[in-house]
N, C-alpha and C. Protein backbone atom coordinates (compact mmCIF):
# COMPACT_ATOMS: atom_id res chain seq x y z
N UNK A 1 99.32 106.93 91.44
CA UNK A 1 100.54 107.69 91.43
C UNK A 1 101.27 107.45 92.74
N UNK A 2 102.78 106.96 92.44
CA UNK A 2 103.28 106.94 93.85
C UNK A 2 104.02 108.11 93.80
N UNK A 3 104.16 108.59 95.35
CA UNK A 3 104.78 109.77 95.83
C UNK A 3 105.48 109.40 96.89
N UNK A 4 107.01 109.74 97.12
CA UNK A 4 107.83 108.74 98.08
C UNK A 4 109.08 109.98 98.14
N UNK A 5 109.44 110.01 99.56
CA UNK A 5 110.53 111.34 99.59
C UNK A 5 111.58 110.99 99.48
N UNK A 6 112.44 112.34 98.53
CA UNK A 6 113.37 111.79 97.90
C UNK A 6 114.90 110.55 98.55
N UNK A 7 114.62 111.23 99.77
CA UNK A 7 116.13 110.56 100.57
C UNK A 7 115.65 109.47 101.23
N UNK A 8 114.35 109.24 100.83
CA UNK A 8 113.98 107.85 101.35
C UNK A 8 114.03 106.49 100.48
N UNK A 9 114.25 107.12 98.88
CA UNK A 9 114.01 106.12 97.98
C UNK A 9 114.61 106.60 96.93
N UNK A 10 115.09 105.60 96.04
CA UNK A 10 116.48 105.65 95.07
C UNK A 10 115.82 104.45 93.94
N UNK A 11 114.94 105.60 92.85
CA UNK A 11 114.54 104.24 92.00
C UNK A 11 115.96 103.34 90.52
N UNK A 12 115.23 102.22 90.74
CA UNK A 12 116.40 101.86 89.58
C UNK A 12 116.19 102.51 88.17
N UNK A 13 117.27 102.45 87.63
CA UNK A 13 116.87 102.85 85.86
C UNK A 13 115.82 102.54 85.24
N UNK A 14 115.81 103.54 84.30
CA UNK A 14 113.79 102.89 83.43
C UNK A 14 114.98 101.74 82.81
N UNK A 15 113.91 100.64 82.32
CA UNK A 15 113.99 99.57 81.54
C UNK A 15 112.83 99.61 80.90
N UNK A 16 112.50 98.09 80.20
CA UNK A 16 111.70 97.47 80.04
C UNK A 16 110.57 97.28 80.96
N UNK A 17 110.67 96.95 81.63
CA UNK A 17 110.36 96.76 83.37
C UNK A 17 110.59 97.41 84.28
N UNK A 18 111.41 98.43 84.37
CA UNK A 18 110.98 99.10 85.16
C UNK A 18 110.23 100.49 85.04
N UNK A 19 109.38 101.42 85.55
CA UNK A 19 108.72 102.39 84.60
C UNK A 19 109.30 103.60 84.79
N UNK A 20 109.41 104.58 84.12
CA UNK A 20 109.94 105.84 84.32
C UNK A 20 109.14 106.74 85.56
N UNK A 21 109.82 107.28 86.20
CA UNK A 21 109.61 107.68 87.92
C UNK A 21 110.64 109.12 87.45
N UNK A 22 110.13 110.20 88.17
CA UNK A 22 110.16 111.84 87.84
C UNK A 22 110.65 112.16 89.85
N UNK A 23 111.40 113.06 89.70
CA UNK A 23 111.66 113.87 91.00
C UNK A 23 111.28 115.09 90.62
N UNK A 24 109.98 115.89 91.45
CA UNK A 24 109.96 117.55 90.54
C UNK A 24 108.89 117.57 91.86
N UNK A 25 107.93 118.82 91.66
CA UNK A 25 107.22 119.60 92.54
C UNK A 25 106.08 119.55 91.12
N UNK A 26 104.62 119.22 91.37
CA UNK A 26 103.53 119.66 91.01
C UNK A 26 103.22 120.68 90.97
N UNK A 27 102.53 121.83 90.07
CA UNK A 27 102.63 123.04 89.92
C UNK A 27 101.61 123.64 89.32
N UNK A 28 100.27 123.80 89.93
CA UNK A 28 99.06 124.31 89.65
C UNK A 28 98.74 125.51 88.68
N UNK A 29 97.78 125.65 88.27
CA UNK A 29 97.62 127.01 86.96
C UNK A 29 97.09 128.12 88.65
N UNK A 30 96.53 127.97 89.61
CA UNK A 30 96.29 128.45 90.54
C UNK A 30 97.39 128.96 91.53
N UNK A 31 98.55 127.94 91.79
CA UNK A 31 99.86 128.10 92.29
C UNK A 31 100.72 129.41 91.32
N UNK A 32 100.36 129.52 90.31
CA UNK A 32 101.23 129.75 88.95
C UNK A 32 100.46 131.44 89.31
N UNK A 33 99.21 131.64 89.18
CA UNK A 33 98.60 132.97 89.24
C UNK A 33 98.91 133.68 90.66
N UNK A 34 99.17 132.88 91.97
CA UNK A 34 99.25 133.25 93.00
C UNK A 34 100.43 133.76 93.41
N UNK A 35 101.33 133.00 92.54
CA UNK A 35 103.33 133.49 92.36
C UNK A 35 103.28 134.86 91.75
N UNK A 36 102.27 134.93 90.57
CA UNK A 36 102.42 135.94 89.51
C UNK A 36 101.74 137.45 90.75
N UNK A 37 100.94 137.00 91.38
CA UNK A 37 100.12 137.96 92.07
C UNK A 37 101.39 138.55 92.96
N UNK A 38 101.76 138.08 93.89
CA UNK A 38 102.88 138.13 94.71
C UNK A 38 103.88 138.47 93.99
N UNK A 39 104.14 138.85 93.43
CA UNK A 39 105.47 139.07 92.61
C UNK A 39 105.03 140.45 91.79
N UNK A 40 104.13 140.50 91.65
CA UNK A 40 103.51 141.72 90.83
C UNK A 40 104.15 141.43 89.15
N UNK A 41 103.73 140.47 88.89
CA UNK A 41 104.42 139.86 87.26
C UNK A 41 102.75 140.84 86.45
N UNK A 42 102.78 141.56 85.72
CA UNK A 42 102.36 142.00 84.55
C UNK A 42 100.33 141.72 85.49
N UNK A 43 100.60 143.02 86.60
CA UNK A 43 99.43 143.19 87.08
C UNK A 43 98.35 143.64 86.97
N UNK A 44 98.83 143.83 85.41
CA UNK A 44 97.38 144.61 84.25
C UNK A 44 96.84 143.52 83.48
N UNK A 45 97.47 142.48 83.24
CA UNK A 45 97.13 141.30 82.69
C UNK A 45 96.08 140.30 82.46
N UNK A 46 95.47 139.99 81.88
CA UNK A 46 94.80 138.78 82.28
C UNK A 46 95.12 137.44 83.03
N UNK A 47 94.83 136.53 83.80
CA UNK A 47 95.11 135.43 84.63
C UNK A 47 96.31 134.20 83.67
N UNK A 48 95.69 134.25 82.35
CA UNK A 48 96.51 133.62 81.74
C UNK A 48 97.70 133.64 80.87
N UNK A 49 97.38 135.16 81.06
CA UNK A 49 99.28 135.78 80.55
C UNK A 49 99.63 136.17 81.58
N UNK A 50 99.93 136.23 83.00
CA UNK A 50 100.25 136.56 84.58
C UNK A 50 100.81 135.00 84.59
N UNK A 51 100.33 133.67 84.29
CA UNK A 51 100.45 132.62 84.79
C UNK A 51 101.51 132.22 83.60
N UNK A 52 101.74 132.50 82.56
CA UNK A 52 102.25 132.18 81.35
C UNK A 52 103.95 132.67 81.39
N UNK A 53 104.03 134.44 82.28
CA UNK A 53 104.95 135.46 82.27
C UNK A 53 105.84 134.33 83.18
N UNK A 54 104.59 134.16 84.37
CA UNK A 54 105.39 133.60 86.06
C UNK A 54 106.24 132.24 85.59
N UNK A 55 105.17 132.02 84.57
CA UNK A 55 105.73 130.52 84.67
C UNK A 55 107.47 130.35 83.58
N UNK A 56 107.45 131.88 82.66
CA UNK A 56 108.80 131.57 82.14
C UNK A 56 109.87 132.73 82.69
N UNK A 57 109.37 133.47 83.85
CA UNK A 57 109.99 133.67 84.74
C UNK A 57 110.96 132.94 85.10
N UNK A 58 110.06 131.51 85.93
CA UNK A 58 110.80 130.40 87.44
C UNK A 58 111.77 129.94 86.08
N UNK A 59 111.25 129.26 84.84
CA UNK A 59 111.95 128.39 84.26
C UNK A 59 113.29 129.17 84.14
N UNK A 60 113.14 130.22 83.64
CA UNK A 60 115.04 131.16 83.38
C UNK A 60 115.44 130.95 84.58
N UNK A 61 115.10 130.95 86.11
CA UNK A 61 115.78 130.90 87.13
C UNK A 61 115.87 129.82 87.32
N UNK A 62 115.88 128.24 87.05
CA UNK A 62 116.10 127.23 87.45
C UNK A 62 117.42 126.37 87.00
N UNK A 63 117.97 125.47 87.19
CA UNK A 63 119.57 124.78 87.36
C UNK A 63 119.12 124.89 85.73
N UNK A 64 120.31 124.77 85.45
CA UNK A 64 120.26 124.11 83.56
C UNK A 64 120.03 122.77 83.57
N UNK A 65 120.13 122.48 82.39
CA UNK A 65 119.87 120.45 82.20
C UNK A 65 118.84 120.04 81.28
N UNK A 66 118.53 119.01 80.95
CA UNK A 66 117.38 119.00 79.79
C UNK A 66 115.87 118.68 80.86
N UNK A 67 115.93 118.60 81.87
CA UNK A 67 114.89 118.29 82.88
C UNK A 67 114.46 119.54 82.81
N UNK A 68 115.05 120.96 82.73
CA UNK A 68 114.69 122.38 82.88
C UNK A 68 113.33 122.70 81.81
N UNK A 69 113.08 122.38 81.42
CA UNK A 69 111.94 122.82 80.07
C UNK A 69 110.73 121.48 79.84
N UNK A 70 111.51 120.17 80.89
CA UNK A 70 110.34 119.39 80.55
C UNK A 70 108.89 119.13 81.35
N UNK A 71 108.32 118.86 81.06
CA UNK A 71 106.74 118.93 81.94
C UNK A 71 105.90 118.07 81.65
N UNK A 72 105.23 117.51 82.45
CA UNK A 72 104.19 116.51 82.07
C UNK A 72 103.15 116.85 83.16
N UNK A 73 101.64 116.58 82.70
CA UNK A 73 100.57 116.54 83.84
C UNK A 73 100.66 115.49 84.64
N UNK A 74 100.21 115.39 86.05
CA UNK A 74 100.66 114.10 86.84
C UNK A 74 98.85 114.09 87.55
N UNK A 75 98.46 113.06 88.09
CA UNK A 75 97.35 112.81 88.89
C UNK A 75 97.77 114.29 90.43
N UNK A 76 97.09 114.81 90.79
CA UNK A 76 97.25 115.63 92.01
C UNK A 76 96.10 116.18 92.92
N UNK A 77 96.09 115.98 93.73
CA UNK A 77 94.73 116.71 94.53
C UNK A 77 94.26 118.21 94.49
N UNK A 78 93.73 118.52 93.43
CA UNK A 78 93.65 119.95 92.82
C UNK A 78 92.06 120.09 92.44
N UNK A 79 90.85 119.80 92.76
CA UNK A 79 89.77 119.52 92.52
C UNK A 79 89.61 120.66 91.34
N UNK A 80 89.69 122.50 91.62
CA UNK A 80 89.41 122.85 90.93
C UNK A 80 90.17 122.95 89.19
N UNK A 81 91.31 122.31 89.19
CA UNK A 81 91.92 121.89 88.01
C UNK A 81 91.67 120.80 87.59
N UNK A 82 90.60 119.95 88.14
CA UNK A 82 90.56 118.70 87.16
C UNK A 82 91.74 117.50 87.70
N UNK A 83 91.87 117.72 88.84
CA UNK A 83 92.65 116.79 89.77
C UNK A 83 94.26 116.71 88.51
N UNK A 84 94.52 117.62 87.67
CA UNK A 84 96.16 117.56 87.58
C UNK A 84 96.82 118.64 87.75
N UNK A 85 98.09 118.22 87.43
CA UNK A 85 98.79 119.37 87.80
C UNK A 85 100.22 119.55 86.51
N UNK A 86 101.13 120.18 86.74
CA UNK A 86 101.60 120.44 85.43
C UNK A 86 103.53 120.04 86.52
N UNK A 87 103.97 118.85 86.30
CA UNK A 87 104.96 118.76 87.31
C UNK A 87 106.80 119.07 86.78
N UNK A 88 107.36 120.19 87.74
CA UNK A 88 108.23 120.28 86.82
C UNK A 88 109.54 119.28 87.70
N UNK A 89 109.86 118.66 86.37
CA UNK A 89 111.71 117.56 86.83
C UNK A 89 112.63 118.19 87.20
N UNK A 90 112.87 117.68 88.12
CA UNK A 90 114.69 118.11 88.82
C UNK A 90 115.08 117.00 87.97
N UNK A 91 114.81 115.67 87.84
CA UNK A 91 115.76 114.59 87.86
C UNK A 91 114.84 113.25 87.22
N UNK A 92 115.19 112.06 86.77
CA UNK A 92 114.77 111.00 86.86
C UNK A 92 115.41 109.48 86.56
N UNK A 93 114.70 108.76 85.92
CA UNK A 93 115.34 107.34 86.55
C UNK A 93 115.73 106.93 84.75
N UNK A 94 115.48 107.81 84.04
CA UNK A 94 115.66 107.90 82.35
C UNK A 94 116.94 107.53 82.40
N UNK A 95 117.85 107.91 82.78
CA UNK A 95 119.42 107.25 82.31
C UNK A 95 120.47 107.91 83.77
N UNK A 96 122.02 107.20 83.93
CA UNK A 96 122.37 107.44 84.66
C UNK A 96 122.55 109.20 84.96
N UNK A 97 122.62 109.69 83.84
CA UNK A 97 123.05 110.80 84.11
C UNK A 97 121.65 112.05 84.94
N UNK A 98 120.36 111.78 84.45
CA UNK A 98 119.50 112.24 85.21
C UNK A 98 119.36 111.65 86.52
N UNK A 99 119.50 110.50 86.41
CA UNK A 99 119.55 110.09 88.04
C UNK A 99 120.46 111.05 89.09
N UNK A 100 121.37 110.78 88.46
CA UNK A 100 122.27 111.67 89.33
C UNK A 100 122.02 113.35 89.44
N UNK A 101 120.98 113.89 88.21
CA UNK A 101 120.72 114.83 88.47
C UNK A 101 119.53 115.62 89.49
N UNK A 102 118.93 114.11 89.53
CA UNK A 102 117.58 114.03 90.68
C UNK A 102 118.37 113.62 92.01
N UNK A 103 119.32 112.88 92.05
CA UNK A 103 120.07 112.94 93.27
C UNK A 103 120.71 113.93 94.17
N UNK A 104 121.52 115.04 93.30
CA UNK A 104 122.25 116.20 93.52
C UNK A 104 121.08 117.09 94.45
N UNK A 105 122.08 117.02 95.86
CA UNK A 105 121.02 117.83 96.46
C UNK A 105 121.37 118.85 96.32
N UNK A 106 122.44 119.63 96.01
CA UNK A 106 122.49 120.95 95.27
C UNK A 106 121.52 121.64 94.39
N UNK A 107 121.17 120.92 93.41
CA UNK A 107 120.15 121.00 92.03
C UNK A 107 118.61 121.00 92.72
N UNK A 108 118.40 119.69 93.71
CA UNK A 108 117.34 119.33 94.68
C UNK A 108 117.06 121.37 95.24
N UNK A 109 118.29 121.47 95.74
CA UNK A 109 117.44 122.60 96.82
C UNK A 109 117.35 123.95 95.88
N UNK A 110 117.79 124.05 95.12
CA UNK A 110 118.07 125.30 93.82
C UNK A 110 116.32 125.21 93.33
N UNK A 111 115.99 124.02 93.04
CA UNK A 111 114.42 124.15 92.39
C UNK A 111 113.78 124.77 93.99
N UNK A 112 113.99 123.51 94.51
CA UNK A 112 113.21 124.26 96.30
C UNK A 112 112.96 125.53 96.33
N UNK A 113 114.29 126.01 96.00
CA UNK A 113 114.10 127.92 96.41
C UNK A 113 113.75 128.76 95.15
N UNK A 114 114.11 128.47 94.35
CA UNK A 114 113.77 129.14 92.88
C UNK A 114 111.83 128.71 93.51
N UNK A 115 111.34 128.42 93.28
CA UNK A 115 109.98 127.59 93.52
C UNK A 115 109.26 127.72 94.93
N UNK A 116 109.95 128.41 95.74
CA UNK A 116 109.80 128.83 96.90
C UNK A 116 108.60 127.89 97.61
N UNK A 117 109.44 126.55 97.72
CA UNK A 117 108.50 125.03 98.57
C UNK A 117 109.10 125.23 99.36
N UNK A 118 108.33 124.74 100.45
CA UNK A 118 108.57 124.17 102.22
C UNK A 118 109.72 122.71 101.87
N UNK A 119 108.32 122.23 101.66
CA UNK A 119 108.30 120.62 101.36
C UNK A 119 109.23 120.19 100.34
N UNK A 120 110.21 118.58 100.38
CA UNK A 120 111.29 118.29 99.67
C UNK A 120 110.35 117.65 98.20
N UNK A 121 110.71 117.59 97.18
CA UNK A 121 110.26 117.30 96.28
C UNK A 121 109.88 115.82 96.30
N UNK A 122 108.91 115.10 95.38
CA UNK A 122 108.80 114.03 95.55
C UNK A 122 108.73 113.31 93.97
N UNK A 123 108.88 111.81 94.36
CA UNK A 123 109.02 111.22 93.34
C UNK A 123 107.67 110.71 92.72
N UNK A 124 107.69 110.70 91.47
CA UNK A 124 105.99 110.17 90.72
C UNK A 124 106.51 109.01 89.85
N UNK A 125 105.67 108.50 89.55
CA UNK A 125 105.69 107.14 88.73
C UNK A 125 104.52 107.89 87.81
N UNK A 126 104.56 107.56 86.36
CA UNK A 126 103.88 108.27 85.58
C UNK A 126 102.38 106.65 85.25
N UNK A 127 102.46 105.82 85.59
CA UNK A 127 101.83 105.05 85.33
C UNK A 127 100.84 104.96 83.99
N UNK A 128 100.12 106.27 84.05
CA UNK A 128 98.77 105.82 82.65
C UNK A 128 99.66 106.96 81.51
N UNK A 129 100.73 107.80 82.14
CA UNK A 129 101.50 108.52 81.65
C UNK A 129 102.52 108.29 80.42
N UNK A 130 102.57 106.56 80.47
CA UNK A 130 103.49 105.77 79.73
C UNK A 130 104.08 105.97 78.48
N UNK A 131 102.85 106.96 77.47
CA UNK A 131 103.38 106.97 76.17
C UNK A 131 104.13 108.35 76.65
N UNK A 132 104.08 109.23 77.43
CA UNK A 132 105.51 110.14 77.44
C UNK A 132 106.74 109.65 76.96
N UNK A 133 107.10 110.58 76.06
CA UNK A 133 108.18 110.37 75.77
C UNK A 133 109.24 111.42 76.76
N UNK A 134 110.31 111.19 77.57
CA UNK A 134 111.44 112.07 77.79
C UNK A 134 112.61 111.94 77.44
């Protein structure tokens, strides 16, 4: 999996040849319970309706676009999840118009804060990911 920051690198369009590449933030079932905890989302709950609530919480608060609802697992350093993670798109290299929506640092910093990251989002290459369809 490559991971490369965003204002450092500008991938070309998917083709044939070239492979589809994602701008989003990785997003743990652990990250997901720890938002829900902090937030006091449905604190009578079990772990997996707390993580389920949080998680369609962020999505109503995030930019519109068809990137808003899509998700794929990506390779991530998460040992106790089984090294993935669940990554959500700002943007990608699918056609001009997502490009430009992974470009927009407007849209860029809206997930940032909706999602409450430090760190600028990064780009993935889906590699064994291939039969995704987006």
């Amino acid at each position: 999996m490559n991971t490369i920051k965003p204002l450092a690198y500008v991938p070309q369009l998917r083709s044939k040849t070239v492979p589809l590449e994602i701008l989003g933030y990785p997003i743990t079932r652990k990250w997901l319970l720890a938002h829900a905890v902090e937030h006091s989302i449905f604190p009578d709950n079990c772990s997996s309706s707390r993580r389920s609530a949080a998680r369609e919480l962020l999505r109503q608060e995030l930019p519109l676009g068809p990137a808003r609802n899509v998700s794929f697992a990506v390779p991530f350093e998460c040992e106790e999840e089984g090294n993935k993670a669940t990554c959500w798109i700002i943007g990608s290299n699918n056609s001009p118009e997502d490009l430009k929506r992974a470009l927009d640092p407007v849209r860029v910093e809206e997930y940032r804060k909706v999602l409450n990251m430090k760190e600028p989002p990064k780009w993935y290459s889906k590699g064994e990911y291939e039969s995704f369809v987006f």
